[in-house]
N, C-alpha and C. Protein backbone atom coordinates (compact mmCIF):
# COMPACT_ATOMS: atom_id res chain seq x y z
N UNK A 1 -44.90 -99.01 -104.63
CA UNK A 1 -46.28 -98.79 -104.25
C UNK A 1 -47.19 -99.43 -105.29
N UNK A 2 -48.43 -100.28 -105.24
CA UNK A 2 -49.39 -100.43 -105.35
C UNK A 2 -50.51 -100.12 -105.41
N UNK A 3 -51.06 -100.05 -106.43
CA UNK A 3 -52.60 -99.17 -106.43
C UNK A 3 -53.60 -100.57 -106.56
N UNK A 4 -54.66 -100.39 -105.88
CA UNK A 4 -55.94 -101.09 -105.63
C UNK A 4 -57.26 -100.24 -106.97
N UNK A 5 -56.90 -100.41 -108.22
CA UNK A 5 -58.01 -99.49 -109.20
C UNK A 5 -59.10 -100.37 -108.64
N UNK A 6 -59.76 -101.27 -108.73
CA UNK A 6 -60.97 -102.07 -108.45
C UNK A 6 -61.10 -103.27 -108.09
N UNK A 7 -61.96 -103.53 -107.46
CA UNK A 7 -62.52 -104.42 -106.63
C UNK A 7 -63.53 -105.14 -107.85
N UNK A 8 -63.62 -106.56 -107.24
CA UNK A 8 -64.78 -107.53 -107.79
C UNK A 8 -65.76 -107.21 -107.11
N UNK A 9 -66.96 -106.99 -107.42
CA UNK A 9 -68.15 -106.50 -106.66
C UNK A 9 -69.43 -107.82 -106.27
N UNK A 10 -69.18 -108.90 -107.13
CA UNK A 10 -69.97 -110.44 -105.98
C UNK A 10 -68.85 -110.67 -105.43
N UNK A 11 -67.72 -110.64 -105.99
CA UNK A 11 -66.26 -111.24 -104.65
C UNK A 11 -66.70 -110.80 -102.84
N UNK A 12 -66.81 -109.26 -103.13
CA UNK A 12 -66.47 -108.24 -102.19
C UNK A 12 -68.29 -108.82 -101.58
N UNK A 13 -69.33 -109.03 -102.30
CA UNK A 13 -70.75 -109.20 -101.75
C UNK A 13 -70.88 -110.10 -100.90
N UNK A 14 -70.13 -111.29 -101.86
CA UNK A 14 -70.10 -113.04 -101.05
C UNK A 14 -69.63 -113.05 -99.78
N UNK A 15 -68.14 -111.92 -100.03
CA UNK A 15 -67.85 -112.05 -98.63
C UNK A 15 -68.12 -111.20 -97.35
N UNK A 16 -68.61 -110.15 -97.77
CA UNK A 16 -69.46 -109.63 -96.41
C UNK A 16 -70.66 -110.05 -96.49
N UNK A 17 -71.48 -111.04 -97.38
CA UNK A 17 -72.64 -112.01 -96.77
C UNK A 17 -72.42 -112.79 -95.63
N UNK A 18 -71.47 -113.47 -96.18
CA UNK A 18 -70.28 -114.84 -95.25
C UNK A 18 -70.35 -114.02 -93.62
N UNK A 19 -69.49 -112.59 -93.81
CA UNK A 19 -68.96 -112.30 -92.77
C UNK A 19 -70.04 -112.06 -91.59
N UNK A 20 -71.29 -111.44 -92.68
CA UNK A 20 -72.40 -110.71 -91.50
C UNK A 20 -73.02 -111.52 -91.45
N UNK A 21 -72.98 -112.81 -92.17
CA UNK A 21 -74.18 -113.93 -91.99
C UNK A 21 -73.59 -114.67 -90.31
N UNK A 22 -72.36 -115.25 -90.51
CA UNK A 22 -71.79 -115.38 -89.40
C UNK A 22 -71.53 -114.35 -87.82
N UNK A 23 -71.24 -113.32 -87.85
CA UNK A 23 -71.47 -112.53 -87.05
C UNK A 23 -73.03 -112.13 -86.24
N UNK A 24 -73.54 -112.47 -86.74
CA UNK A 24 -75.39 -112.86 -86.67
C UNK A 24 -75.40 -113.97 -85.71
N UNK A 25 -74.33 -115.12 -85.99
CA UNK A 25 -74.66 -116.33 -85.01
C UNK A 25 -74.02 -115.58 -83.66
N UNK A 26 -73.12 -115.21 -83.21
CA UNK A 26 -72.96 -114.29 -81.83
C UNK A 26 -74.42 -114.19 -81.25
N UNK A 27 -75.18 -113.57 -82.22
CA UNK A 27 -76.20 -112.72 -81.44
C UNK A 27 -77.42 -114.18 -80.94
N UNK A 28 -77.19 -115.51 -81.66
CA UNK A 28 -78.33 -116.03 -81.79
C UNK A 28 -78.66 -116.54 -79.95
N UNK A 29 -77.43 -116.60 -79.27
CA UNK A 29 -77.28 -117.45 -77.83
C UNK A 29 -78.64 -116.56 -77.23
N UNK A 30 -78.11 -115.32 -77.30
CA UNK A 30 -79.02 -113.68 -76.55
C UNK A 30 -80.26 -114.05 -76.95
N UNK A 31 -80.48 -114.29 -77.90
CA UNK A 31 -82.22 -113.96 -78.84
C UNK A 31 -83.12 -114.95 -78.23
N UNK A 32 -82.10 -116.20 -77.83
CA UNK A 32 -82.99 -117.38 -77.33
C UNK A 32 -83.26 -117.40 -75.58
N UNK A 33 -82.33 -116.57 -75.53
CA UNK A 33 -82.09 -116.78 -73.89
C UNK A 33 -83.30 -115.68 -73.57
N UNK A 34 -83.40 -114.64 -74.57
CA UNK A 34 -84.39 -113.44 -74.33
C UNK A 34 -85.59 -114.06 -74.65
N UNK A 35 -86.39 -115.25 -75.87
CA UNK A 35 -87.30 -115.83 -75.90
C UNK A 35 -87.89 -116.84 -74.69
N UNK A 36 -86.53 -117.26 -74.04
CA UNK A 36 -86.35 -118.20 -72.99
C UNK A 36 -87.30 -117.38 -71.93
N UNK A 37 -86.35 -116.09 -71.80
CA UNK A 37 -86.82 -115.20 -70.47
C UNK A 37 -88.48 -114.63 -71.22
N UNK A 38 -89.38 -114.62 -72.54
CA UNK A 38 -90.73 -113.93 -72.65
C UNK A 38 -91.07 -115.21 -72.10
N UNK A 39 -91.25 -116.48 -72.37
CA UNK A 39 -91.90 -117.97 -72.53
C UNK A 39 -91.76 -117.74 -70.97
N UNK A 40 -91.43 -117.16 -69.92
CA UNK A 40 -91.38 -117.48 -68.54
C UNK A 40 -91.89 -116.06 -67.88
N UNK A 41 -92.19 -114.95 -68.30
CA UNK A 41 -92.53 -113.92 -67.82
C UNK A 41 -94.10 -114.01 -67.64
N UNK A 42 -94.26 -114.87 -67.30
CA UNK A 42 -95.86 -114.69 -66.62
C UNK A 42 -96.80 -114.36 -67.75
N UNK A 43 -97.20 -114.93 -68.99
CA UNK A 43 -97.85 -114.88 -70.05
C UNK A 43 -98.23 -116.39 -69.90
N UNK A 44 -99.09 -116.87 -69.01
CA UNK A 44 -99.25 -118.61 -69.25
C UNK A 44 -100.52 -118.25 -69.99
N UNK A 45 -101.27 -117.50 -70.12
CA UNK A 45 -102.33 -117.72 -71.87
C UNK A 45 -101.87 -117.46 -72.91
N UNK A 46 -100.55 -117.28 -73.09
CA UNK A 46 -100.41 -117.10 -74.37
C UNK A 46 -99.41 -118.28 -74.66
N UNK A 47 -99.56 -119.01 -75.53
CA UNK A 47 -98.72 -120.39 -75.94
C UNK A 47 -97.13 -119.68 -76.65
N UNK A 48 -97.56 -118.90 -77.83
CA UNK A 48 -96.45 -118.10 -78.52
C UNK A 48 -95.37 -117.26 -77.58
N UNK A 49 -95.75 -117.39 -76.52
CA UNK A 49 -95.21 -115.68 -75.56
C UNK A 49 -93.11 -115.88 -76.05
N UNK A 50 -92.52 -117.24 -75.91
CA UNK A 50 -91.19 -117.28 -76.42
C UNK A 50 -90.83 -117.50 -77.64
N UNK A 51 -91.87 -117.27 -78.39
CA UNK A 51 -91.81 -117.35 -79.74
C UNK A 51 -90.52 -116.80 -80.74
N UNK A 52 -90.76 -115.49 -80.36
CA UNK A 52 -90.19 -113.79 -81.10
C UNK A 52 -88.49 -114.48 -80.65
N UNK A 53 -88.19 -114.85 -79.76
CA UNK A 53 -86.48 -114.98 -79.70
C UNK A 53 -86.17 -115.86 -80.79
N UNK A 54 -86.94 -117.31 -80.96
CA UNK A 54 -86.71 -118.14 -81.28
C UNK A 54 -87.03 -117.78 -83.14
N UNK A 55 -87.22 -117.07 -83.39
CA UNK A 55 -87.47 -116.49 -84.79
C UNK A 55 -86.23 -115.43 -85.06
N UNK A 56 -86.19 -114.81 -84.39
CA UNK A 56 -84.73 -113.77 -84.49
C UNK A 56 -84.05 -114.82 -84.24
N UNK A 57 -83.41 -115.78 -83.59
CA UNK A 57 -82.36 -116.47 -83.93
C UNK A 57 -82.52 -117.39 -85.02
N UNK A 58 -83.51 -118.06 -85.54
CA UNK A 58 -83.54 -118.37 -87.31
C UNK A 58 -83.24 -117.52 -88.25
N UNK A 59 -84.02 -116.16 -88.00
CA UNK A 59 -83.57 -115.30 -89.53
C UNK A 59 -82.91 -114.29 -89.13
N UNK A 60 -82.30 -113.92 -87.90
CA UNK A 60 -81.24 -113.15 -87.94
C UNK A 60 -80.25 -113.10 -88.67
N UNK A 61 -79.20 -114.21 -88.65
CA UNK A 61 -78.40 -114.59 -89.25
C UNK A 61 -78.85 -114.88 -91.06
N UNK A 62 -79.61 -115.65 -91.48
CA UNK A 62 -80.44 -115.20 -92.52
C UNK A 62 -80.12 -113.22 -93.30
N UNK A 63 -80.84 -112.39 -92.31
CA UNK A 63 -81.05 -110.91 -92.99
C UNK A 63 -79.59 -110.46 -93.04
N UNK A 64 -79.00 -111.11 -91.93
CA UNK A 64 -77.53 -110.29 -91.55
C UNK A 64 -76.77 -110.58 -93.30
N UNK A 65 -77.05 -111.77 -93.30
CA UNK A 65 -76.34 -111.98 -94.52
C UNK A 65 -76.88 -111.64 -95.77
N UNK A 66 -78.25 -111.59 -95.60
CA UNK A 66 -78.53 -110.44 -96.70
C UNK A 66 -78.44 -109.06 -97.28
N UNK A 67 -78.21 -108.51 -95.79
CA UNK A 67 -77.74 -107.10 -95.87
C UNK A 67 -76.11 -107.17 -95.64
N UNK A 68 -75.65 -107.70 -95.73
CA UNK A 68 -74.09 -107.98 -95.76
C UNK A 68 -74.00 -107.87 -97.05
N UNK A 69 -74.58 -108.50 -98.11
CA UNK A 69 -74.52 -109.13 -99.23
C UNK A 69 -74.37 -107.82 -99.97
N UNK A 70 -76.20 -106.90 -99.68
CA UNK A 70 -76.01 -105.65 -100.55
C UNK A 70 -75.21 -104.46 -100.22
N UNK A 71 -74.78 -104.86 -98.82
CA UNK A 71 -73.81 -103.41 -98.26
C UNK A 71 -72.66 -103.83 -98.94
N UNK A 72 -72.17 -104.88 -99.24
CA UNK A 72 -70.98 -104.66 -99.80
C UNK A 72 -71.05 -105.02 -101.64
N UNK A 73 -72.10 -105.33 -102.51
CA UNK A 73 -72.29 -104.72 -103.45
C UNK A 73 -72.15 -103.19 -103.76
N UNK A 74 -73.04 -102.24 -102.60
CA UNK A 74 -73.03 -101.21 -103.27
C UNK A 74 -71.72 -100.59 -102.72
N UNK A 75 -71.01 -101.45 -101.78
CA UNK A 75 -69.92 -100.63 -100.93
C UNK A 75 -68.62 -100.75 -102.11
N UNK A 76 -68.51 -102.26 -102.61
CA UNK A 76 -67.67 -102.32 -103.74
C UNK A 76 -67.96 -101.01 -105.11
N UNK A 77 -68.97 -101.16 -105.81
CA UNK A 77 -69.70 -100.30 -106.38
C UNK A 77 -68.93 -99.28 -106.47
N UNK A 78 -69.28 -98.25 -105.27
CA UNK A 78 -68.58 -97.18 -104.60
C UNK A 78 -67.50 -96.64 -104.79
N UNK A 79 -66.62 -97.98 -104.23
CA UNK A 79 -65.28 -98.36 -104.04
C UNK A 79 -64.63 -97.90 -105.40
N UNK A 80 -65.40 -98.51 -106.84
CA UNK A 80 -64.92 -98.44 -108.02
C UNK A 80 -65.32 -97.37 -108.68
N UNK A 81 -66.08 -96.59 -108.33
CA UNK A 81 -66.48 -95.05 -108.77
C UNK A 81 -65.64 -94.38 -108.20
N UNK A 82 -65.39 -94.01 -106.68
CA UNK A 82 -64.26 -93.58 -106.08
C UNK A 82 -62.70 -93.86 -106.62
N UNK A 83 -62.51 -94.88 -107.05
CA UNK A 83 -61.23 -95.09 -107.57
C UNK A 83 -60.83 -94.86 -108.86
N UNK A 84 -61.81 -94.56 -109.64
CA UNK A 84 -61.37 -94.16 -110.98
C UNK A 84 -61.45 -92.65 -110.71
N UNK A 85 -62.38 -91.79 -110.12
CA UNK A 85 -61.75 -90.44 -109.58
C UNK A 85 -60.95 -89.59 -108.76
N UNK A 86 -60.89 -90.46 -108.13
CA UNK A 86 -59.66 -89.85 -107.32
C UNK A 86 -58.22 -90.67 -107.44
N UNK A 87 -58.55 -92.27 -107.65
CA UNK A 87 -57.37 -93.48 -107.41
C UNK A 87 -57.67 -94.23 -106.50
N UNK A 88 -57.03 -95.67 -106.10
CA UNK A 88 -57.60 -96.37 -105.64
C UNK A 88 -56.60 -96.42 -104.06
N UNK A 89 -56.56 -97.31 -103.50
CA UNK A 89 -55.83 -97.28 -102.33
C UNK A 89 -54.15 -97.90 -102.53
N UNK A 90 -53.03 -96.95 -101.81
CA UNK A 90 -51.96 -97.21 -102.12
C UNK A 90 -51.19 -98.62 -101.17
N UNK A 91 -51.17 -99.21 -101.31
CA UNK A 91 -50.17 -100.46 -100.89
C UNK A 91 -48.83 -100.93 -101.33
N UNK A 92 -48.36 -100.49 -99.90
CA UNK A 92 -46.77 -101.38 -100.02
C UNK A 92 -46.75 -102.78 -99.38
N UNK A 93 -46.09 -103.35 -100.63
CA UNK A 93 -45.96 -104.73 -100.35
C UNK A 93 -44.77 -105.39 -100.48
N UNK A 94 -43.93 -106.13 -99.12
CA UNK A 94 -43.03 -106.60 -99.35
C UNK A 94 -43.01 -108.13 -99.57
N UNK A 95 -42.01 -108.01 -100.53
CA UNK A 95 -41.94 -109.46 -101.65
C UNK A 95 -40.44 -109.73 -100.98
N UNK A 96 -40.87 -111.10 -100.28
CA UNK A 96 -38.97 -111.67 -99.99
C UNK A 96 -38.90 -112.57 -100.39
N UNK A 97 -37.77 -113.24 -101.13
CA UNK A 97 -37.69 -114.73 -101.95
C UNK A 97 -38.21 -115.39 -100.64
N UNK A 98 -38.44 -116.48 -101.52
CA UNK A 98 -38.89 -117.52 -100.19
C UNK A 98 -37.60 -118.71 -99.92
N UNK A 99 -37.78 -119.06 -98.86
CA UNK A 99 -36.30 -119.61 -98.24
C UNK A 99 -37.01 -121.30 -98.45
N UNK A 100 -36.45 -122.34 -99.13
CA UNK A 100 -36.86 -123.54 -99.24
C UNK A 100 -36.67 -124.23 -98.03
N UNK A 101 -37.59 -124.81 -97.51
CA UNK A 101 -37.24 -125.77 -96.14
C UNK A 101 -37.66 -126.99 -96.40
N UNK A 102 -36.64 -127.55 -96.26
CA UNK A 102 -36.85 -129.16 -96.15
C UNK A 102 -37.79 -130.11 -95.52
N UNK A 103 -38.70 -130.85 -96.10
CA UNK A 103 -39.39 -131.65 -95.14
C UNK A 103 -38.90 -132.76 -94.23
N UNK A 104 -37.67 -132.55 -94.09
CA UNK A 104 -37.55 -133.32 -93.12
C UNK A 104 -35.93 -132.64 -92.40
N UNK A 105 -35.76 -132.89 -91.43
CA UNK A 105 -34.38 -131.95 -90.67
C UNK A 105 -33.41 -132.59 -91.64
N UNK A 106 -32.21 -131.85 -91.28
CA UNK A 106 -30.80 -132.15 -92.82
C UNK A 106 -29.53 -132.02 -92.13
N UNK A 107 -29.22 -133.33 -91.62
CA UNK A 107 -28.27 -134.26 -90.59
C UNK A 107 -26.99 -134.01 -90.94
N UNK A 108 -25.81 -133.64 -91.17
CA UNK A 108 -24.53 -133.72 -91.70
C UNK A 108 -23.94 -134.51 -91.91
N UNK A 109 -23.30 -135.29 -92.80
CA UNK A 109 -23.19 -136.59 -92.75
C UNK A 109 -21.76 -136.75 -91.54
N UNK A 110 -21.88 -138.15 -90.89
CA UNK A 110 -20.45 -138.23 -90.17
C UNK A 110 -19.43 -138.94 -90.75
N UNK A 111 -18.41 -138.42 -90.28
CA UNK A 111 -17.20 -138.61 -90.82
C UNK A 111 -16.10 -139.68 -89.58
N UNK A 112 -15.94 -140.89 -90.10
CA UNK A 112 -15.31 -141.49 -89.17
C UNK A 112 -14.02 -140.91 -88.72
N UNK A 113 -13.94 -141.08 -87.71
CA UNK A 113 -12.44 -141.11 -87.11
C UNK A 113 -12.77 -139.54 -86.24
N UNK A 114 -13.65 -138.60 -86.04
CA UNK A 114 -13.95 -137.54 -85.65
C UNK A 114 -13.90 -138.07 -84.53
């Protein structure tokens, strides 16, 4: 068994920035298609009316990854206060030699008269 005592806390930030910054683009198709559908709902005095989609799909992805960033600062954080009081998370890990494979297939040599 394996214990997890602590986490890197920009490791753990960078990558739920990454993750929620990306997960943000999902949403961006919706935001435009919903700006698509204000810009056509019968607002012809107002020039801006599809504006608001087309802004949530610029800084959506933007905040997502900003709040990605600090949820998993303070989530790492956490993580490492929690683990020095109670312990950290237990992991079994299996280790098997590794089997060498040849880059290229391995022919037998022939033997005349077979």
């Amino acid at each position: 068994m394996h214990i997890v005592k602590s986490v890197g806390v920009m490791s753990v930030a960078k990558i739920m920035g990454l993750m929620y910054g990306c997960l943000a683009l999902v949403f961006v198709p919706f935001f435009l298609i919903l700006g698509l559908v204000g810009a056509f709902a019968g607002q012809e005095h107002n020039p801006f009316a599809g504006l608001f989609g087309v802004f949530c799909a610029i800084f959506a992805p933007i905040l997502y990854a900003v709040l990605g960033f600090i949820a998993g600062a303070i989530g790492a954080l956490l993580y490492n206060l929690f683990a020095k009081l109670l312990g950290g998370f237990e992991l079994e890990l299996d280790v098997r030699p590794a089997i060498p494979v040849a880059p290229y297939p391995i022919i037998p040599p022939v033997t005349p008269g077979i």
